[in-house]
Protein backbone atom coordinates (compact mmCIF):
# COMPACT_ATOMS: atom_id res chain seq x y z
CA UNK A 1 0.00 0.00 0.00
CA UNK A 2 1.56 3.67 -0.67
CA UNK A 3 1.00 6.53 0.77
CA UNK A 4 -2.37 8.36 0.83
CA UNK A 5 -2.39 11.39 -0.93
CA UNK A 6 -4.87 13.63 1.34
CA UNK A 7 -6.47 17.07 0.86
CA UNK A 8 -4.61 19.83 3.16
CA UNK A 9 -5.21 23.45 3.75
CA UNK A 10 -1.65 25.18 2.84
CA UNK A 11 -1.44 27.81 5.04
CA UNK A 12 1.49 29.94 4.16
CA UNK A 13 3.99 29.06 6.65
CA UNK A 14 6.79 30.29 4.83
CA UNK A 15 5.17 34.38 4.43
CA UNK A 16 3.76 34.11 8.30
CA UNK A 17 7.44 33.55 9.06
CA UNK A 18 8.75 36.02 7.17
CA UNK A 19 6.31 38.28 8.35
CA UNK A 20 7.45 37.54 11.67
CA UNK A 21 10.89 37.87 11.42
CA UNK A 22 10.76 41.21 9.10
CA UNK A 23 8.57 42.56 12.37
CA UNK A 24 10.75 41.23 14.79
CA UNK A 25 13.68 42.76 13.16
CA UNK A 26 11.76 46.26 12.73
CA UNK A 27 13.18 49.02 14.90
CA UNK A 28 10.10 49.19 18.12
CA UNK A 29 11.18 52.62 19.53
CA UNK A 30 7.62 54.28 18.82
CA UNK A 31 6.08 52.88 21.13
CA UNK A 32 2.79 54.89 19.91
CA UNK A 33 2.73 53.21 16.53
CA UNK A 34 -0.61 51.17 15.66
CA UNK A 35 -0.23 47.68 15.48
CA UNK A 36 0.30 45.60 12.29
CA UNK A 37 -1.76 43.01 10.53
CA UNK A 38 -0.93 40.77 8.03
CA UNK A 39 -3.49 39.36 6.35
CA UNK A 40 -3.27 36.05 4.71
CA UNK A 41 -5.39 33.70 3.13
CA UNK A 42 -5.26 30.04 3.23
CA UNK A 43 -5.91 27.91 -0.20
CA UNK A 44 -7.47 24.25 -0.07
CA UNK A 45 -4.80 21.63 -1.79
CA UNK A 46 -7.05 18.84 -3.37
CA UNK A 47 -5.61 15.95 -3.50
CA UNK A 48 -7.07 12.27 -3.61
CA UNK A 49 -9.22 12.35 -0.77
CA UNK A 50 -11.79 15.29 -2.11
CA UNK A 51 -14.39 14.69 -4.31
CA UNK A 52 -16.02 17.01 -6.22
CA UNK A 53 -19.86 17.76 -5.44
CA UNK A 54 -22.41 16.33 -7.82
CA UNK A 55 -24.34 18.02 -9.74
């Protein structure tokens, strides 16, 4: 049997860290400066295990 080849929900890992670090890294001396949001959106990866809805 070999492996199963199941729907995931990528999630952008790699741009939340990079996010993080670039804000990490960001001089924080104004201490009065609104906080940031990075807004990111997830995508579905099908794979083997969805199946579309009928019609």
């Amino acid at each position: 049997m070999g492996p199963i080849s199941l729907t995931s929900v990528d999630q952008a890992g790699r741009e939340i860290g990079r996010n993080a670090a670039r804000l990490l890294l960001e001089p924080s001396a104004d201490r009065g400066k609104p906080s940031v949001q990075a807004e990111l959106s997830p995508t579905l990866v099908e794979r083997r295990t969805t199946v579309r809805p009928s019609a």
